[in-house]
C-alpha atoms as a PDB file:
ATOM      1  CA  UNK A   1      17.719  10.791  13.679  1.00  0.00           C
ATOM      2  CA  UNK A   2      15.928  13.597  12.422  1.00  0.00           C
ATOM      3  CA  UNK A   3      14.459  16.197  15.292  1.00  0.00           C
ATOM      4  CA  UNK A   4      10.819  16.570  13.067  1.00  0.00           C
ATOM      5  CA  UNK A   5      10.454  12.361  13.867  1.00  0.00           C
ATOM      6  CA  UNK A   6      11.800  12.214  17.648  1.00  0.00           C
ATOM      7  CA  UNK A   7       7.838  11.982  19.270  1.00  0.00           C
ATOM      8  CA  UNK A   8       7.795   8.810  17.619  1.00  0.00           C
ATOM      9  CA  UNK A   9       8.664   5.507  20.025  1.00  0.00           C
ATOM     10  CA  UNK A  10      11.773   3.933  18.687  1.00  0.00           C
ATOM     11  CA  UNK A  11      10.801   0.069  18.082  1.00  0.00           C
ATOM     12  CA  UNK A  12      13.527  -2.694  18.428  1.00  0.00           C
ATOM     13  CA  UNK A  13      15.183  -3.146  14.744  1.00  0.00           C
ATOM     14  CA  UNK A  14      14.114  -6.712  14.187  1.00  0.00           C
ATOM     15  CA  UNK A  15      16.579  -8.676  12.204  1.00  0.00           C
ATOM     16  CA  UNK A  16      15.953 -11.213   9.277  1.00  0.00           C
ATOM     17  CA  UNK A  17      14.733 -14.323   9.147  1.00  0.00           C
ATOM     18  CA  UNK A  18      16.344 -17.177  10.738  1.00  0.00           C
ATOM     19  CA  UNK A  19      15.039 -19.219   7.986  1.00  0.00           C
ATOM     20  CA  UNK A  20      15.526 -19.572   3.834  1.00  0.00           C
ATOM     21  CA  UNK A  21      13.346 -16.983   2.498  1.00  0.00           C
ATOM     22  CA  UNK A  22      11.354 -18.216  -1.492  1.00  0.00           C
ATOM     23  CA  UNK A  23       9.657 -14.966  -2.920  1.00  0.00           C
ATOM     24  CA  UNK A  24       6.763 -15.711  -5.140  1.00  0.00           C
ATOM     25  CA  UNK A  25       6.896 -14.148  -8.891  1.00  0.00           C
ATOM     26  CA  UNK A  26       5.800 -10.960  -8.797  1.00  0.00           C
ATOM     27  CA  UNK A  27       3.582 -10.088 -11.324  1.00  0.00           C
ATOM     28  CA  UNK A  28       5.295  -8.084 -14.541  1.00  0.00           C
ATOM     29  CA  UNK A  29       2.832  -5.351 -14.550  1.00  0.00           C
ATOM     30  CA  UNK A  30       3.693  -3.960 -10.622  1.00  0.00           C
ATOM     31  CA  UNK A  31       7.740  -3.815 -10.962  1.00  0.00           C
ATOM     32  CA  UNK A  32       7.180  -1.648 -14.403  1.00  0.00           C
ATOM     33  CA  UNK A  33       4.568   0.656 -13.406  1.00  0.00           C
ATOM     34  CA  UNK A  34       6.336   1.205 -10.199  1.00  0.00           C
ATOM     35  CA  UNK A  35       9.316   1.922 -12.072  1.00  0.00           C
ATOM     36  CA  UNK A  36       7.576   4.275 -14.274  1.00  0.00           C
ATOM     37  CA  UNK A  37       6.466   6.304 -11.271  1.00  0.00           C
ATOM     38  CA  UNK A  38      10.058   6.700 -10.326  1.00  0.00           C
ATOM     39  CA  UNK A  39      11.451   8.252 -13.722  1.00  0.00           C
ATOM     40  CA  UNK A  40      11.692  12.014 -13.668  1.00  0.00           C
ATOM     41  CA  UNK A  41      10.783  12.550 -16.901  1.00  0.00           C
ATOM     42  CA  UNK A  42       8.463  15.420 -16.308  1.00  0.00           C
ATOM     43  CA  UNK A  43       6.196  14.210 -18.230  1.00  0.00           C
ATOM     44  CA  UNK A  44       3.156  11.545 -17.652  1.00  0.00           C
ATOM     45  CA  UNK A  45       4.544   8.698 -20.461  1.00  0.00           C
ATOM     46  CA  UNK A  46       0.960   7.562 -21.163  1.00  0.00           C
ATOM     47  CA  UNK A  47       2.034   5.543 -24.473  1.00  0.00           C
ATOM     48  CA  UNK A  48       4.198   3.216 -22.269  1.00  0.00           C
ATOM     49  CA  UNK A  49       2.345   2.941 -19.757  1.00  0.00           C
ATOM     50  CA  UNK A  50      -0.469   1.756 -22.370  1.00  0.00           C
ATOM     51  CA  UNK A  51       2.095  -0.562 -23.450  1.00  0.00           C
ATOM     52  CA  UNK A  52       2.381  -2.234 -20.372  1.00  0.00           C
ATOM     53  CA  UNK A  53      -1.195  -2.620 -20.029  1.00  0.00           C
ATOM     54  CA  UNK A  54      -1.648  -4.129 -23.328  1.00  0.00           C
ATOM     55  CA  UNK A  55       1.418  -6.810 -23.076  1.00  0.00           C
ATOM     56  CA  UNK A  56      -0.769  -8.706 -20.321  1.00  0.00           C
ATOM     57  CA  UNK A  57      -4.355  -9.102 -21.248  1.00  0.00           C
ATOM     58  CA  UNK A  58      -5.616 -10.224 -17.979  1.00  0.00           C
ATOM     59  CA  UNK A  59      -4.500  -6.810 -16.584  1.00  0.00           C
ATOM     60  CA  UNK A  60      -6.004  -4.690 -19.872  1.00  0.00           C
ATOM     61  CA  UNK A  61      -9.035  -6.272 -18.906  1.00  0.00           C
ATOM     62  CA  UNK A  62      -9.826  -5.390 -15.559  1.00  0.00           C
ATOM     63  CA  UNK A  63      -8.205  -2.029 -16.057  1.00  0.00           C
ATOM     64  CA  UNK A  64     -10.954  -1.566 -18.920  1.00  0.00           C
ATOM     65  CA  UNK A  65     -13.493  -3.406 -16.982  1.00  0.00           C
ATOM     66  CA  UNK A  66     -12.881  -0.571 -14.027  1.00  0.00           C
ATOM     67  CA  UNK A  67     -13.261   2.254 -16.114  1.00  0.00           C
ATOM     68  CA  UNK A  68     -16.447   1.318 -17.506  1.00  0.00           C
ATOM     69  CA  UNK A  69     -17.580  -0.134 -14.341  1.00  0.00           C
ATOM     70  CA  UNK A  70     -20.358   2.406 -12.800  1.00  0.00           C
ATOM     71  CA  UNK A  71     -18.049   3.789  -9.712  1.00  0.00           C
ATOM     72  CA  UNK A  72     -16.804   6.147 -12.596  1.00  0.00           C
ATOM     73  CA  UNK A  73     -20.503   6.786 -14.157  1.00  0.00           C
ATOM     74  CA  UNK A  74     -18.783   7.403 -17.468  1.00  0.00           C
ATOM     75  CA  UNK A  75     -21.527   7.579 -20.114  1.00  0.00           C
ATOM     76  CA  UNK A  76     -19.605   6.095 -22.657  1.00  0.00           C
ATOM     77  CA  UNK A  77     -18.165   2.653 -22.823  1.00  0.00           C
ATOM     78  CA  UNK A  78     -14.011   2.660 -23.302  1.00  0.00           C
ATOM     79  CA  UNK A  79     -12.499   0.343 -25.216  1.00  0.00           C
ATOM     80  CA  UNK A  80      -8.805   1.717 -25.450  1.00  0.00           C
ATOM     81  CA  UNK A  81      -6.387   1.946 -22.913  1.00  0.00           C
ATOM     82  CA  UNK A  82      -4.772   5.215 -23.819  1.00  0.00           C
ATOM     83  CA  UNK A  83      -8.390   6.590 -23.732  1.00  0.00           C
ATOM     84  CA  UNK A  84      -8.661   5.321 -20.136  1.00  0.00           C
ATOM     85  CA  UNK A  85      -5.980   7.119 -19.207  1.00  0.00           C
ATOM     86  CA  UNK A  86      -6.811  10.668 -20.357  1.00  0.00           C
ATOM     87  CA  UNK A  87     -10.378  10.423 -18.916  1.00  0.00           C
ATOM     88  CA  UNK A  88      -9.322   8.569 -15.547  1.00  0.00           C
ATOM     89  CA  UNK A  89      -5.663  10.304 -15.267  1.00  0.00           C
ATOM     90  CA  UNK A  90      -2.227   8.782 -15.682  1.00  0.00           C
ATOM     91  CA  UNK A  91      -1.906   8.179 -11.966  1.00  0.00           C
ATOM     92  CA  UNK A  92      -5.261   6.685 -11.550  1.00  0.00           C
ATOM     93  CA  UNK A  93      -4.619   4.265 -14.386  1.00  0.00           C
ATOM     94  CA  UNK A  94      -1.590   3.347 -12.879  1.00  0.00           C
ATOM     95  CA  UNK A  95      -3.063   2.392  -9.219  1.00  0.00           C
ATOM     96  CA  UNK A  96      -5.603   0.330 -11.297  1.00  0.00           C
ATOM     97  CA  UNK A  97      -2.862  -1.581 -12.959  1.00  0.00           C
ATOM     98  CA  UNK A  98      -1.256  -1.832  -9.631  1.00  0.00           C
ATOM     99  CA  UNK A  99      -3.898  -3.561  -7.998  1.00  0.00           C
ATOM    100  CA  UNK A 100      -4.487  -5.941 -10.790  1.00  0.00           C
ATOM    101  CA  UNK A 101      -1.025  -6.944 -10.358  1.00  0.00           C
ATOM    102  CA  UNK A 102      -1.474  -7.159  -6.624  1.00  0.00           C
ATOM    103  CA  UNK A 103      -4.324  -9.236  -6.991  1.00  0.00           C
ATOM    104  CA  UNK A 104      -2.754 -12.092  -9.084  1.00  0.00           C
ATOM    105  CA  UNK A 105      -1.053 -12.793  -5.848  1.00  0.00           C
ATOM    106  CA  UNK A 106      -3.963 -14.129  -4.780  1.00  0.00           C
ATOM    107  CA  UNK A 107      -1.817 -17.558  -6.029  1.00  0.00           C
ATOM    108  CA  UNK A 108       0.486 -17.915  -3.003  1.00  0.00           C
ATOM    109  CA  UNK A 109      -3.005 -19.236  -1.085  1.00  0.00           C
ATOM    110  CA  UNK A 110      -3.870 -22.640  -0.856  1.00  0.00           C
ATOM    111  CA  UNK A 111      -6.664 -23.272   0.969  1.00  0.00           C
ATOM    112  CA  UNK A 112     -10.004 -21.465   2.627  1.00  0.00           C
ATOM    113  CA  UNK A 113      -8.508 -19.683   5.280  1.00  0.00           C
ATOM    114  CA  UNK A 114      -5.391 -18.582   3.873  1.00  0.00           C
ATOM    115  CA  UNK A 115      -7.870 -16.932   1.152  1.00  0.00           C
ATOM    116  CA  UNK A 116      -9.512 -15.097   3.862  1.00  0.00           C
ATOM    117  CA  UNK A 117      -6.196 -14.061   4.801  1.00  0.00           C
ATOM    118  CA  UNK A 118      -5.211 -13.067   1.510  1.00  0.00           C
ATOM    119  CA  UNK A 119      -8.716 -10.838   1.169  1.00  0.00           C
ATOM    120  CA  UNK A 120      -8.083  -8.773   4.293  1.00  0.00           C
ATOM    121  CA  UNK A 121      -4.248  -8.156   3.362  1.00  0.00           C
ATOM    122  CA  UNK A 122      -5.896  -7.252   0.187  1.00  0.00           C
ATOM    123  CA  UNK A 123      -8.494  -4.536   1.525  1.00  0.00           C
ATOM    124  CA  UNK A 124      -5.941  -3.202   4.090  1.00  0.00           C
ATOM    125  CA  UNK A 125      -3.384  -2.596   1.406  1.00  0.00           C
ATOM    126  CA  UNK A 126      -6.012  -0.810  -0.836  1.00  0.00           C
ATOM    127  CA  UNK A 127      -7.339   1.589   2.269  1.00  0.00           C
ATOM    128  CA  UNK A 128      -3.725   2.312   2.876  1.00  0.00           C
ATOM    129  CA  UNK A 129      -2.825   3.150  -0.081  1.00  0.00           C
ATOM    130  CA  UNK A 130      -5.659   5.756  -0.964  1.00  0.00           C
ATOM    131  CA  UNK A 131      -4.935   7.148   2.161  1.00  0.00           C
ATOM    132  CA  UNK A 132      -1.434   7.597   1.720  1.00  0.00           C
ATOM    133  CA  UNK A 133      -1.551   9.316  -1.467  1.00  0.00           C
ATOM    134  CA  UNK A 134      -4.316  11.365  -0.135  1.00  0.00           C
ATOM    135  CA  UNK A 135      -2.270  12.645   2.593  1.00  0.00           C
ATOM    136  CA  UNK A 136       0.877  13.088  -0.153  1.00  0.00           C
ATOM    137  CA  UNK A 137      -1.247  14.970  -2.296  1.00  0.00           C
ATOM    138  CA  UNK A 138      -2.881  17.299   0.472  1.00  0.00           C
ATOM    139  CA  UNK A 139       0.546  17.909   2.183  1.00  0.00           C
ATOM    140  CA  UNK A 140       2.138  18.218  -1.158  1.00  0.00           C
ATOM    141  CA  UNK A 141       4.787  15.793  -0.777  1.00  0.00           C
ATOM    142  CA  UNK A 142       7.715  15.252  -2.837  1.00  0.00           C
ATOM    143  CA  UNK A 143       6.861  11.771  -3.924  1.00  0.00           C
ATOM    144  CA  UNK A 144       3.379  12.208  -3.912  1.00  0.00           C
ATOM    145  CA  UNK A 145       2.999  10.026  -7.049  1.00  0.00           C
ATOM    146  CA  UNK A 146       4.831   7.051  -5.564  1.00  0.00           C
ATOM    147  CA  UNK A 147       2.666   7.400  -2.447  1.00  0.00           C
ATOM    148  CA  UNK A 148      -0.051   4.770  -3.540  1.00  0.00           C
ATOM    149  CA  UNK A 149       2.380   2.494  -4.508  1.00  0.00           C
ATOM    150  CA  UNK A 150       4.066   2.107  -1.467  1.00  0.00           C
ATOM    151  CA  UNK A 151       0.676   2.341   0.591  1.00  0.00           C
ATOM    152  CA  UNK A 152      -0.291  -1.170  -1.381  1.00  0.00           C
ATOM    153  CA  UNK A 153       2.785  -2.425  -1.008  1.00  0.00           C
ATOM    154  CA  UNK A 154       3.480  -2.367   2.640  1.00  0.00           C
ATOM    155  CA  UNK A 155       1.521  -5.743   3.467  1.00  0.00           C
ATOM    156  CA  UNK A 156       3.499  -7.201   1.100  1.00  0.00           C
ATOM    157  CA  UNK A 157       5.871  -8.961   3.324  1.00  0.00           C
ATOM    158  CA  UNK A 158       2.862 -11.046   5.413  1.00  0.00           C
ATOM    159  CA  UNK A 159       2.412 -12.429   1.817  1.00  0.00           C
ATOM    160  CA  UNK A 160       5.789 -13.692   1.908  1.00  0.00           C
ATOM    161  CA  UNK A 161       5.766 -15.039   5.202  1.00  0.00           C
ATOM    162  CA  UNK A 162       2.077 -16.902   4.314  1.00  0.00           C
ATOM    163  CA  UNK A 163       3.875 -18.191   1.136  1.00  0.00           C
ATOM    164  CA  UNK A 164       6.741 -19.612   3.095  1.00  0.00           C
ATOM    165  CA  UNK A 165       5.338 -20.628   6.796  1.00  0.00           C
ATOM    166  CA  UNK A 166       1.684 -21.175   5.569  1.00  0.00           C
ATOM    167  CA  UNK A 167       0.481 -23.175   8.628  1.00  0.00           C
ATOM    168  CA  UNK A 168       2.398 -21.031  10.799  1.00  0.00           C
ATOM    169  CA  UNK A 169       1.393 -17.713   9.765  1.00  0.00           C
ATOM    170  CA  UNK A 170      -1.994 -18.897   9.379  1.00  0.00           C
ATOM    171  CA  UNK A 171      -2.577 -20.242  13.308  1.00  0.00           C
ATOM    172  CA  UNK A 172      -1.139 -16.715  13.892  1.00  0.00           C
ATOM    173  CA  UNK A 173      -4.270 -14.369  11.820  1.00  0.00           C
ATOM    174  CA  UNK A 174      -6.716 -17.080  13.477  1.00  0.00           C
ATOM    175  CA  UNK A 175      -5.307 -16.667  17.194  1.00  0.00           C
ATOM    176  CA  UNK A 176      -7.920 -14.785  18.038  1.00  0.00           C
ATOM    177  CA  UNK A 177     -11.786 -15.251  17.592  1.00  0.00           C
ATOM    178  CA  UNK A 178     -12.260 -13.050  14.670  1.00  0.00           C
ATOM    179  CA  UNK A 179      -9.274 -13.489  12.283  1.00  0.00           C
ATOM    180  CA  UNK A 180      -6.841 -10.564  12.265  1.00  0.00           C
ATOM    181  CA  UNK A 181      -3.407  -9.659  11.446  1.00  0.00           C
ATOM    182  CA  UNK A 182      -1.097 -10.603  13.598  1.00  0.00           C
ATOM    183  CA  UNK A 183       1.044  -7.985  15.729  1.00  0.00           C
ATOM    184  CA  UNK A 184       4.837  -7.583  14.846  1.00  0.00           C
ATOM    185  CA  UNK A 185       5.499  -8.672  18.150  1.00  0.00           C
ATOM    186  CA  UNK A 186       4.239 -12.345  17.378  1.00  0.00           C
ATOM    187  CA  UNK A 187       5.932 -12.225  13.958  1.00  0.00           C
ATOM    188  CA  UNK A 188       9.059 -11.373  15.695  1.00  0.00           C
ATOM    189  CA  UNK A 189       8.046 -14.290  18.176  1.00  0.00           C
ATOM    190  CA  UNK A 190       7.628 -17.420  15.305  1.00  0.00           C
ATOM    191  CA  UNK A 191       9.920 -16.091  12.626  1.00  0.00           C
ATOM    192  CA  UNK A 192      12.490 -13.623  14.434  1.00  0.00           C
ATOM    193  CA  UNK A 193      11.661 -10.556  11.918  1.00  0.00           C
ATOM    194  CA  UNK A 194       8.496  -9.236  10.846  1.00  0.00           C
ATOM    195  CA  UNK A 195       6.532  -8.521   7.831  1.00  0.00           C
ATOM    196  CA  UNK A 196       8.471  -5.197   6.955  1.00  0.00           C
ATOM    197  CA  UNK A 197      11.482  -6.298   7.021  1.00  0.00           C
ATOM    198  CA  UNK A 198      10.378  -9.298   4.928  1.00  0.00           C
ATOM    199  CA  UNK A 199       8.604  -6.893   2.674  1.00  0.00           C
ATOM    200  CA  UNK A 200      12.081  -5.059   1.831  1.00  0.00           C
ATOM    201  CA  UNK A 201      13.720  -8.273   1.196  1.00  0.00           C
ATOM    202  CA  UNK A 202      10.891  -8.906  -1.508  1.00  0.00           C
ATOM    203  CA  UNK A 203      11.092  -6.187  -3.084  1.00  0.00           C
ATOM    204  CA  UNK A 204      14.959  -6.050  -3.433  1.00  0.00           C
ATOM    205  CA  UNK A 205      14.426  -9.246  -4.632  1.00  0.00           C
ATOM    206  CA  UNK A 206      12.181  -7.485  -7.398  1.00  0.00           C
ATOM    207  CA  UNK A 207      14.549  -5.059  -8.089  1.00  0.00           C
ATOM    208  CA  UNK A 208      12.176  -2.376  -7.264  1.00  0.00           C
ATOM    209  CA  UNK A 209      13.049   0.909  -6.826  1.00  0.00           C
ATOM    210  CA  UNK A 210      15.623   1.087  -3.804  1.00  0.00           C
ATOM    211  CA  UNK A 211      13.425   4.355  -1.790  1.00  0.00           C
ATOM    212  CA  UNK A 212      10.395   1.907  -2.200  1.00  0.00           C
ATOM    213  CA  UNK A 213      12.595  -0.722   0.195  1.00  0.00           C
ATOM    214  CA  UNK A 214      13.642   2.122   2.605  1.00  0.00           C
ATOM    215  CA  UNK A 215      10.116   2.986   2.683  1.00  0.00           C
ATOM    216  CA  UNK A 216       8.791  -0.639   3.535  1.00  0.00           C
ATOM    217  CA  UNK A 217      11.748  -1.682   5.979  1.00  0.00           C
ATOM    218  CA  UNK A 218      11.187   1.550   8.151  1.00  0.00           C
ATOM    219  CA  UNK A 219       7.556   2.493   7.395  1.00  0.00           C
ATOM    220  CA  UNK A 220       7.027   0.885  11.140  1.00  0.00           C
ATOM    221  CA  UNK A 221       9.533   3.562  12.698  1.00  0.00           C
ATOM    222  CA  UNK A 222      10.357   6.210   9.759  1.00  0.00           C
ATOM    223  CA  UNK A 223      13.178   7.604  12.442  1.00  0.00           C
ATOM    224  CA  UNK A 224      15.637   5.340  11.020  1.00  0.00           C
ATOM    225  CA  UNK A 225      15.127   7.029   6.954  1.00  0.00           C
ATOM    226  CA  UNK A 226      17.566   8.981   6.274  1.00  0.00           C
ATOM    227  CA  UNK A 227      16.407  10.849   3.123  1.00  0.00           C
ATOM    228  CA  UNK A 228      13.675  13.233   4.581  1.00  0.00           C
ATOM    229  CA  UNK A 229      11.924  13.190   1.240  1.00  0.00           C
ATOM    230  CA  UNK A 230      11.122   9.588   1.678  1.00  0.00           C
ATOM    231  CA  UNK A 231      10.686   9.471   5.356  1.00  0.00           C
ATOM    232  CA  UNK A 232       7.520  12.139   5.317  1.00  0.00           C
ATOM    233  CA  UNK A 233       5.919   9.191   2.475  1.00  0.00           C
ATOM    234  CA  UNK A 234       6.390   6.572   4.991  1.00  0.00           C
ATOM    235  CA  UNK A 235       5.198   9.135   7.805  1.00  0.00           C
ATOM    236  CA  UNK A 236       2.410   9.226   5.515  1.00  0.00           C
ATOM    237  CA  UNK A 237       1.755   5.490   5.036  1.00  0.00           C
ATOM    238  CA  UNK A 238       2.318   4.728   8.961  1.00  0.00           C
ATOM    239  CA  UNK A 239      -0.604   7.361   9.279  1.00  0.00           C
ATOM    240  CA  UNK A 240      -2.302   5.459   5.953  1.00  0.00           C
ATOM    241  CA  UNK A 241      -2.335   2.572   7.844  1.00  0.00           C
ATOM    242  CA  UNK A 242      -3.754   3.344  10.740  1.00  0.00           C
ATOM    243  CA  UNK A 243      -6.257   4.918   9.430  1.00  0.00           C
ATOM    244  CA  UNK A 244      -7.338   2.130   7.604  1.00  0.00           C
ATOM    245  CA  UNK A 245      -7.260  -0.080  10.393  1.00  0.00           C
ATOM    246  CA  UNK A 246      -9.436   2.482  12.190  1.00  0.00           C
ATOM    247  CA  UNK A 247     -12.066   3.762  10.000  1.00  0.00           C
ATOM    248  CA  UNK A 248     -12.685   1.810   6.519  1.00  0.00           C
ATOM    249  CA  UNK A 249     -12.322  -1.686   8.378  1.00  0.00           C
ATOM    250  CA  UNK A 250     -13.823  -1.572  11.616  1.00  0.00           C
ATOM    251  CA  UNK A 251     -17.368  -2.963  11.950  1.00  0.00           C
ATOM    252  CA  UNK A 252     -19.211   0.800  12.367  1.00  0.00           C
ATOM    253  CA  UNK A 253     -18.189   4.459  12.000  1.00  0.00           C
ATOM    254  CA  UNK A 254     -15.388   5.456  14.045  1.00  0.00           C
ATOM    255  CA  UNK A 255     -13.750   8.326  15.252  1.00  0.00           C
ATOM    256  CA  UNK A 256      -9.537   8.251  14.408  1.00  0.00           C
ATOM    257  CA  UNK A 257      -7.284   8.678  16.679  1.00  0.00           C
ATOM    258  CA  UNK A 258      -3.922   9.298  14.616  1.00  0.00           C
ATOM    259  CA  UNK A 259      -1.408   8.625  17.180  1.00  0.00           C
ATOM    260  CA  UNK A 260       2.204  10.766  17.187  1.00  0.00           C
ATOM    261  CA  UNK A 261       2.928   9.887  13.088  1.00  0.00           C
ATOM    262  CA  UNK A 262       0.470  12.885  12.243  1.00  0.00           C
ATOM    263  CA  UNK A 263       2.182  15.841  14.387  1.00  0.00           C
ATOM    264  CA  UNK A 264       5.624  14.521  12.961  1.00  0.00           C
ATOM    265  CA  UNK A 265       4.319  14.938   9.411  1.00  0.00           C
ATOM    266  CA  UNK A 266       2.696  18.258   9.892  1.00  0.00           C
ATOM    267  CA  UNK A 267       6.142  19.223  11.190  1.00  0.00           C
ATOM    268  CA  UNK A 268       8.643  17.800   8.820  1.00  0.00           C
ATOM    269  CA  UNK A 269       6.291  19.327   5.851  1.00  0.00           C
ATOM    270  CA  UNK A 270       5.936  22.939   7.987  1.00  0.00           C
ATOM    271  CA  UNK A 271       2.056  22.725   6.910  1.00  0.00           C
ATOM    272  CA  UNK A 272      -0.244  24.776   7.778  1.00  0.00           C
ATOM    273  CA  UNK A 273      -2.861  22.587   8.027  1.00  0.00           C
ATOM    274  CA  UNK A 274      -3.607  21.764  11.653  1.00  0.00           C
ATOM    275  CA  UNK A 275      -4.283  17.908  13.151  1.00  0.00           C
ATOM    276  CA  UNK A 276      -7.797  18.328  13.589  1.00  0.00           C
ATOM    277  CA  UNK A 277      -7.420  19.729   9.648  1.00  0.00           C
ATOM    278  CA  UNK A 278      -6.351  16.112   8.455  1.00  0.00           C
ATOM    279  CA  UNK A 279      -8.491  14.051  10.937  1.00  0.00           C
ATOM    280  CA  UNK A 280     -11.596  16.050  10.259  1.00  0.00           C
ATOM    281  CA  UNK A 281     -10.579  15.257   6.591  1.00  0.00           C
ATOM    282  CA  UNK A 282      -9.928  11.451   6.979  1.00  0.00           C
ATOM    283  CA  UNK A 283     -12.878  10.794   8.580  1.00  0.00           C
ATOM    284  CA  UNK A 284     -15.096  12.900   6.534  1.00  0.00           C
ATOM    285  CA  UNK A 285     -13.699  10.365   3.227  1.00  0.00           C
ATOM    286  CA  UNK A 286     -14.549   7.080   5.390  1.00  0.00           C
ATOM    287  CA  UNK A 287     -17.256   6.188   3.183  1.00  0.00           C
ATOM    288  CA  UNK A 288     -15.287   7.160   0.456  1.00  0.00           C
ATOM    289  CA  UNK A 289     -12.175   5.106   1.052  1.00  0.00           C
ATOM    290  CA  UNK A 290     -14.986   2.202   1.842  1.00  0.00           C
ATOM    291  CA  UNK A 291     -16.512   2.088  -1.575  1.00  0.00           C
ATOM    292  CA  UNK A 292     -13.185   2.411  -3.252  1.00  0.00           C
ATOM    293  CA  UNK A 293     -11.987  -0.746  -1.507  1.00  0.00           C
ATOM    294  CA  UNK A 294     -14.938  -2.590  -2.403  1.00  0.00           C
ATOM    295  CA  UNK A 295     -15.085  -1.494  -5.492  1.00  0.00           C
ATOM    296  CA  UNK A 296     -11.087  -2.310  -6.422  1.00  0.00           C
ATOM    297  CA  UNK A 297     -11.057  -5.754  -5.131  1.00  0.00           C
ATOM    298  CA  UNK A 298     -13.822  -5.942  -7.881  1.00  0.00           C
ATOM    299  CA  UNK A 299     -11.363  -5.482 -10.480  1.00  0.00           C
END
């Protein structure tokens, strides 16, 4: 256990399901990008990443369809998808692609509410994820380019769960009066593991990139990563997350109360940026992080 993470509370390890797990296909386009991000190569490889745009039209299309949509105000329409990328950036072309991919999983639902369920996993995966790589890039994070792949990818495992124990995880979101996600504590209660662990499992499945799996199975406690590269990106998505939760989808402005995943950050990167620095920060993008949601599940 690493000394930086030790002001975090240690959660019980859940343990996996008690049940046959099916994972649904996972779209082409989100295993190869993520791979991508993963090669140290040095160098952006825009042609192949422009290859795996153009092998699936659906996703050339809404990655096209985003760049000339007017959240970018480019004054020229694009009609090529190595020109996207050197106006938008490699990385930004790839988080595009990403959540093109991530949408198509909109397939696992079956009914009304299980598409409402599917929307706010959605929008909650987005936030996270430009929050993440917001607080990679700012804190200058090894993995920094990885970051907004793992901050869409961490809901990934209630997917699972809905596509396996529909009525079941469904009676859990709508427990409440207003439908939310459930805790970990009730996952852990109906299935006897929760969505993280689930969420590794599915991407091992995927053969994704093994750190990616670390990343997901401990994101919820990043004590138990060893590799302190990889545990500061899934200090960064625990933060993500909450932030998320806290300021892009509550029903008014809030103020963002970071818990004890912030301090451990600031200390395993030795900023010397302070916590007000980074919640004055979040907060200040709130609007920001808003719009990009809205406009992303646009794509």
């Amino acid at each position: 256990m690493a000394e930086d993470d030790r002001s975090i509370p240690a959660t019980q390890f859940p343990q996996e399901p008690s049940f046959d797990l099916r994972f649904p296909p996972l779209p082409s386009t989100i295993a190869e990008v993520s791979r991508l991000l993963t090669q140290d190569s040095g160098e952006p490889d825009v042609q192949r990443l422009a290859d795996i745009v153009n092998a699936d039209l659906v996703v050339a299309a809404s990655v096209l369809r985003r760049v000339n949509s007017a959240y970018y105000g480019l004054r020229r329409h694009i009609g090529d998808v190595r020109q996207a990328v050197f106006l938008l950036g490699y990385l930004e072309v790839c988080n595009i692609v990403l959540t093109a991919g991530m949408m198509k999983l909109r397939d696992v639902v079956s009914n009304e509410e299980q598409t409402t369920i599917f929307d706010q996993i959605l929008r909650h995966s987005i936030g996270t994820a430009y929050f993440t790589r917001r607080l990679a890039t700012l804190l200058d994070l090894e993995h920094a380019s990885s970051a907004f792949t793992v901050g869409l990818l961490h809901p990934i495992g209630r997917l699972v769960l809905l596509y396996n124990r529909p009525d079941d995880y469904e009676a859990l979101w709508f427990i409440e009066d207003a439908p939310a996600p459930p805790s970990v504590e009730q996952e852990r209660s109906i299935f006897g593991t929760d969505h993280a662990v689930v969420g590794a499992m599915a991407l091992e499945e995927w053969q994704l990139p093994p750190a990616y799996c670390d990343v997901l199975r401990h994101y919820l406690d990043p004590r138990h990563l060893q590799e302190p590269s990889w545990r500061s990106i899934a200090l960064a998505l625990n933060l993500g997350m909450a932030a998320t939760e806290q300021l892009c989808l509550s029903a008014s402005d809030a103020t963002f109360e970071p818990g004890q995943a912030l301090p451990a950050l600031l200390r395993a990167t030795r900023s010397e940026l302070t916590a007000e620095d980074v919640v004055t920060l979040l907060e200040r993008e709130q609007q920001q992080v808003r719009n990009y949601i809205d406009a992303m599940v646009q794509l």
